[in-house]
C-alpha atoms as a PDB file:
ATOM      1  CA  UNK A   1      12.067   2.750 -31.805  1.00  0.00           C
ATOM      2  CA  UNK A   2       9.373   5.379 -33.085  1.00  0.00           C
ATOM      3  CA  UNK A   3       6.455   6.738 -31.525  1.00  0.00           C
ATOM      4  CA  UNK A   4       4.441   8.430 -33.998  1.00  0.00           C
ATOM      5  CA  UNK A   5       0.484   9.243 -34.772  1.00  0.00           C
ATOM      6  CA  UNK A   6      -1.721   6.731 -35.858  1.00  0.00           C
ATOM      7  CA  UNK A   7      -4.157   7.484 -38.344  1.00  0.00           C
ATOM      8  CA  UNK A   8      -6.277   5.136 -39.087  1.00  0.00           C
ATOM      9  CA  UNK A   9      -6.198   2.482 -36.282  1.00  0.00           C
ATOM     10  CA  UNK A  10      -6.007  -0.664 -37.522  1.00  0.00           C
ATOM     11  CA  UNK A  11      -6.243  -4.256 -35.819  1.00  0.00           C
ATOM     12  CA  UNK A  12      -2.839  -4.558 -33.983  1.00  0.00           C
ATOM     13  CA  UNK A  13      -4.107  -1.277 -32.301  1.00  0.00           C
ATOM     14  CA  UNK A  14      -7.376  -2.271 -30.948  1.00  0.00           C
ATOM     15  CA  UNK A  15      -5.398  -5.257 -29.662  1.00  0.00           C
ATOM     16  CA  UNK A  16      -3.636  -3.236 -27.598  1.00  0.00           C
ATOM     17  CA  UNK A  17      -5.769  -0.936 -26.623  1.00  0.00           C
ATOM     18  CA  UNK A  18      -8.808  -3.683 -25.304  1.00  0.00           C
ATOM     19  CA  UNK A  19      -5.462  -5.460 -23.502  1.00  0.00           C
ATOM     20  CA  UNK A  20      -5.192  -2.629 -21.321  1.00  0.00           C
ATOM     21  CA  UNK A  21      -9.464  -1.743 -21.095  1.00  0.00           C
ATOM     22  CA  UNK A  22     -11.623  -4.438 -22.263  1.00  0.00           C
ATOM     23  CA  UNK A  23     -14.840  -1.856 -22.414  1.00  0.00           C
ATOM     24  CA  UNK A  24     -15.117  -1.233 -26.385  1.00  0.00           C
ATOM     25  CA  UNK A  25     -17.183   1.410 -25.854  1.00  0.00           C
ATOM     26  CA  UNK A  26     -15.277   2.810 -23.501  1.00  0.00           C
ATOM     27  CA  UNK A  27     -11.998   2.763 -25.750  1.00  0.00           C
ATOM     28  CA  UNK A  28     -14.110   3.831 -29.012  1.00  0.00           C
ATOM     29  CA  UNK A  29     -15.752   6.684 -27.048  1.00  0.00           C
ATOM     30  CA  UNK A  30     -11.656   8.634 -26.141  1.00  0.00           C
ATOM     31  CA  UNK A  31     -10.152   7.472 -28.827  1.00  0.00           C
ATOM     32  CA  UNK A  32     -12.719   9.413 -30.818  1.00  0.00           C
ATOM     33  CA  UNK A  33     -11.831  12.816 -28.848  1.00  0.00           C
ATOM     34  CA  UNK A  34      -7.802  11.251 -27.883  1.00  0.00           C
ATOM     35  CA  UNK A  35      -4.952  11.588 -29.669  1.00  0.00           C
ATOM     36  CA  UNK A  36      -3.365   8.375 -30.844  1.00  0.00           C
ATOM     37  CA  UNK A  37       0.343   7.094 -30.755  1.00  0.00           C
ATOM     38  CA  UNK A  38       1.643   3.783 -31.630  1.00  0.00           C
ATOM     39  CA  UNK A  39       5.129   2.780 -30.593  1.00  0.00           C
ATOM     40  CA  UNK A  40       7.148   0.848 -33.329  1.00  0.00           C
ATOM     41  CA  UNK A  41       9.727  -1.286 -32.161  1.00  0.00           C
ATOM     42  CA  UNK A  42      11.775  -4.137 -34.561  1.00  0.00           C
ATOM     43  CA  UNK A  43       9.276  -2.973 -37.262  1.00  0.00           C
ATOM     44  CA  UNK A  44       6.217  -3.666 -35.335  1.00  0.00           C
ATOM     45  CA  UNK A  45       3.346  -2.199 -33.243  1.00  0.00           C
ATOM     46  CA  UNK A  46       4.208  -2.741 -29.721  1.00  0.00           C
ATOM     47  CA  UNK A  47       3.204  -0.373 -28.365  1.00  0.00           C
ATOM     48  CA  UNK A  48       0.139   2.564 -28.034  1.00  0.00           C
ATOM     49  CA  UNK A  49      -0.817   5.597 -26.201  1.00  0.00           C
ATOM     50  CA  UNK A  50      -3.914   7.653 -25.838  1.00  0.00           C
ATOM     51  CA  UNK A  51      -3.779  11.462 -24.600  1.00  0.00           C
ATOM     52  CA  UNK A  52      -6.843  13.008 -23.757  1.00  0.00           C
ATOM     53  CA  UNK A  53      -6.974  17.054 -22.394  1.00  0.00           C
ATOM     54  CA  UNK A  54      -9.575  16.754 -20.091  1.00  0.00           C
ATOM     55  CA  UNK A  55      -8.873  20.556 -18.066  1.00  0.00           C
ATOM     56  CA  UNK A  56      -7.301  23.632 -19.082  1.00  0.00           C
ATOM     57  CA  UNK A  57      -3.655  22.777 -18.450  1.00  0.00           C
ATOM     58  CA  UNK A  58      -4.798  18.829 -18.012  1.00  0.00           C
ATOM     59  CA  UNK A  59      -3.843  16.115 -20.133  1.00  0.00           C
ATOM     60  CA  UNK A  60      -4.697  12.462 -19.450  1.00  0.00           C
ATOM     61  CA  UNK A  61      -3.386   9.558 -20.399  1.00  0.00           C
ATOM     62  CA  UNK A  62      -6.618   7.450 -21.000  1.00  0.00           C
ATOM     63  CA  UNK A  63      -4.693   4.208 -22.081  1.00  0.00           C
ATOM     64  CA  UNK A  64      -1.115   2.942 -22.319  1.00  0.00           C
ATOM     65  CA  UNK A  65      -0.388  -0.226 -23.427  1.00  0.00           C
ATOM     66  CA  UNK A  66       2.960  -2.380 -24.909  1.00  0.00           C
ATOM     67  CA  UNK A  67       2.400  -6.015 -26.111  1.00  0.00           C
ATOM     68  CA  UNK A  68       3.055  -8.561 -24.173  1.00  0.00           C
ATOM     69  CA  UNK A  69       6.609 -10.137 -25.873  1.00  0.00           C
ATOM     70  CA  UNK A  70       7.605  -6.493 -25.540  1.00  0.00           C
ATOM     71  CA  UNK A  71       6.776  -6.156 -21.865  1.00  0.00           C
ATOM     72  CA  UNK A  72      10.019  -5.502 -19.447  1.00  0.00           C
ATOM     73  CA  UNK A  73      11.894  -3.777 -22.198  1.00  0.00           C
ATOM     74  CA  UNK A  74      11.573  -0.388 -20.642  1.00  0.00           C
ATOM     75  CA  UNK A  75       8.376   0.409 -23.387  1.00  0.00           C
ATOM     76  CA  UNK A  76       6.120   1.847 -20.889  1.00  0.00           C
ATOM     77  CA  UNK A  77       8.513   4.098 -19.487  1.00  0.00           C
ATOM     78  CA  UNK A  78       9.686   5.456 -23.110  1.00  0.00           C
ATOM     79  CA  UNK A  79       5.478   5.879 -23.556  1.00  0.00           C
ATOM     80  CA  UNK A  80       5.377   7.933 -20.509  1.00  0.00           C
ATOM     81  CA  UNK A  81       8.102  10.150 -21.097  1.00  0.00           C
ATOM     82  CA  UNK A  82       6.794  10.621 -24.539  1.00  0.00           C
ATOM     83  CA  UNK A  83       3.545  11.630 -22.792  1.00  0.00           C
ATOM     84  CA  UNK A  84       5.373  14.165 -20.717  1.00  0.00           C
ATOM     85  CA  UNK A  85       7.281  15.526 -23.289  1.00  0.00           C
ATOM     86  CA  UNK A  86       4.416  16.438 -25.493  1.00  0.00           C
ATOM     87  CA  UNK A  87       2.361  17.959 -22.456  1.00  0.00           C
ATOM     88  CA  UNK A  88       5.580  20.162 -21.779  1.00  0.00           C
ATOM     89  CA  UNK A  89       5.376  20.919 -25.161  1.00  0.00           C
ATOM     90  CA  UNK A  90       2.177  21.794 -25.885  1.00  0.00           C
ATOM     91  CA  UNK A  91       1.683  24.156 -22.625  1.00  0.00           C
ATOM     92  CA  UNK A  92      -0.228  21.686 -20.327  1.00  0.00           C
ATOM     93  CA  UNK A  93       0.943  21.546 -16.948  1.00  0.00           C
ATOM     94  CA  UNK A  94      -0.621  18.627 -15.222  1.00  0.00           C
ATOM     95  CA  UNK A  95      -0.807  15.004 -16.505  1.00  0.00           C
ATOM     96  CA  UNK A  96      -2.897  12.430 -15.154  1.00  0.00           C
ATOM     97  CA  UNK A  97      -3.457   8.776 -15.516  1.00  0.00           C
ATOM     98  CA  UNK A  98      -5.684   6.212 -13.901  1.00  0.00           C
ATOM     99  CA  UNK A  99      -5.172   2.271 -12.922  1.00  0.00           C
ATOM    100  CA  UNK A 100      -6.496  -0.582 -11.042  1.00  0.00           C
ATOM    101  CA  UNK A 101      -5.973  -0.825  -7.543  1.00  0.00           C
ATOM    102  CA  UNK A 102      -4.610  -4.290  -8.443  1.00  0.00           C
ATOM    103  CA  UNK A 103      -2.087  -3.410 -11.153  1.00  0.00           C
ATOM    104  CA  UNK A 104       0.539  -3.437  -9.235  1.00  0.00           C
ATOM    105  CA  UNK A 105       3.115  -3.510 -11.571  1.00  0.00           C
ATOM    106  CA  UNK A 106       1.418  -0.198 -13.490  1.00  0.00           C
ATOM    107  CA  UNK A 107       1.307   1.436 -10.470  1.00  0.00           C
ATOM    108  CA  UNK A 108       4.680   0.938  -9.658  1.00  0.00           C
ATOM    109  CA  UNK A 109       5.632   2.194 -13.030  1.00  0.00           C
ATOM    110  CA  UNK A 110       3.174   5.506 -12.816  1.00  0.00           C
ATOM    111  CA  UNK A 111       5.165   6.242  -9.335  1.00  0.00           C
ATOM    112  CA  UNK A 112       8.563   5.506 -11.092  1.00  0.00           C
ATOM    113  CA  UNK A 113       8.126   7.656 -13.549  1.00  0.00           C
ATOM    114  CA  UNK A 114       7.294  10.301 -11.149  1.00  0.00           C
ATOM    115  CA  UNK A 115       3.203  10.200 -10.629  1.00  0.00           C
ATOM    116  CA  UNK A 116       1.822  10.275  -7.417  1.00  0.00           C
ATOM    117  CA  UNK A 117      -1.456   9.040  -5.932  1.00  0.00           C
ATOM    118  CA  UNK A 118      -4.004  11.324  -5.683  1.00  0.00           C
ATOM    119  CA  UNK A 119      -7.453   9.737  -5.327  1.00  0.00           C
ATOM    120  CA  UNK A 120      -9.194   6.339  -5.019  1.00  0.00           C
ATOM    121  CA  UNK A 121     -12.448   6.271  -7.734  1.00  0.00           C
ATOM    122  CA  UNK A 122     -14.284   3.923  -5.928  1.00  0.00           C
ATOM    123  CA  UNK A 123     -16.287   0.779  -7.259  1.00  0.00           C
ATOM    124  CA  UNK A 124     -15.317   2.290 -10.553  1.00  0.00           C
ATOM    125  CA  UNK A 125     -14.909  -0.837 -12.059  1.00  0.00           C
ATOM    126  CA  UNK A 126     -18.208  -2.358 -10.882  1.00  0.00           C
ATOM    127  CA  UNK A 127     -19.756   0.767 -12.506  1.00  0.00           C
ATOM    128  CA  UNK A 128     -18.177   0.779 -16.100  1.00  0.00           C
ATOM    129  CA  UNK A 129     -17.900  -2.925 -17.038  1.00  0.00           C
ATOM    130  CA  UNK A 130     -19.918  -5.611 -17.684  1.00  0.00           C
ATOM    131  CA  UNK A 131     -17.903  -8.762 -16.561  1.00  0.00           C
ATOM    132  CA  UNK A 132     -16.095  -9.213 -13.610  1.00  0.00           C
ATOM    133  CA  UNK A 133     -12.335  -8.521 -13.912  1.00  0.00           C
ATOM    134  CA  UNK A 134      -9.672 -10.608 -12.206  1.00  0.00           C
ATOM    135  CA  UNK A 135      -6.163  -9.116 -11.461  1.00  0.00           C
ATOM    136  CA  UNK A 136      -3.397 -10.682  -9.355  1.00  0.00           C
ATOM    137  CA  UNK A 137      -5.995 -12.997  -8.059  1.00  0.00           C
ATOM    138  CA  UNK A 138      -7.984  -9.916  -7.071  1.00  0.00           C
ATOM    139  CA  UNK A 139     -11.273  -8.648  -7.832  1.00  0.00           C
ATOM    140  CA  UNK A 140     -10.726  -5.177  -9.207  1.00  0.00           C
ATOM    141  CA  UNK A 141     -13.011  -2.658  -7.940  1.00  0.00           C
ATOM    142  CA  UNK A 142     -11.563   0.367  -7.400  1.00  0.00           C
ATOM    143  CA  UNK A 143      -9.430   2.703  -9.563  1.00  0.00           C
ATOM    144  CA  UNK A 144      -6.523   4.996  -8.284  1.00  0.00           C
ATOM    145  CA  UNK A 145      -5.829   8.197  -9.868  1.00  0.00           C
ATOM    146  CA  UNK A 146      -2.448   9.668 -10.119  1.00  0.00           C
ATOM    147  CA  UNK A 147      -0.628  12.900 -11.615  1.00  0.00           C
ATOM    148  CA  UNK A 148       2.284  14.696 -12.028  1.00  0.00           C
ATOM    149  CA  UNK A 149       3.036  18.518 -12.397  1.00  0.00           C
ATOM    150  CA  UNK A 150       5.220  18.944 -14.737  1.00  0.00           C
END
């Protein structure tokens, strides 16, 4: 497994990135002022990560996603702790990361890994896209914001 810097994203990226935010303008809009990482696992993208600093001493992580035949492989978690790693490493002292109020299984990862809740964005997701988005048989409106201080 590597996690390295992508430059320039290609195909397999976009894939990944749209699985976990389906806004394209959204996505093309941080990943212009983000810094990129794909995770390569069994010679293949399966994995990316966006950082964005967003505050003095803030660093978000704007989008996270591992392919799907990957999934439950412990790939998120290594993206995470890569995340925290280079924040500790680069001076920043808070990360954050935001999610779906229905994504439970993110937000059970987020909290695993040591996030915790610290807002609710509400209607965010009526806001910023288009279509209607269905999660765990839910509408998702809302989005929950978490961080760690690391």
């Amino acid at each position: 497994m590597t996690i390295r810097v992508i430059q320039p994203l290609q195909a397999p990226h976009y894939d990944l990135l749209l699985s976990a935010d389906p806004n394209k303008q959204l996505v093309d809009d941080y990943i212009k002022r983000g810094l990129c990482f794909e995770l390569i696992f069994n010679n293949t993208v399966a994995g990316i990560l966006v950082l964005l600093p967003t505050r003095p001493e803030t660093l978000e992580i704007v989008n996270i996603a591992v392919s799907e035949s990957y999934q439950g492989q412990g790939l998120g978690e290594k993206l995470i702790q890569f995340a925290l790693a280079y924040a500790t490493n680069h001076s920043y002292k808070t990360v954050e990361i935001g999610t779906g109020s229905t994504s439970l299984g993110q937000l059970y990862l987020y909290q695993k890994c040591g996030f915790r809740m610290t807002s609710i964005d509400r209607d965010f997701f009526l806001r910023h896209y288009q279509d209607e988005i269905v999660e765990n048989k839910l509408v998702l409106k809302d989005m929950v914001r978490l961080s760690i201080d690391i």
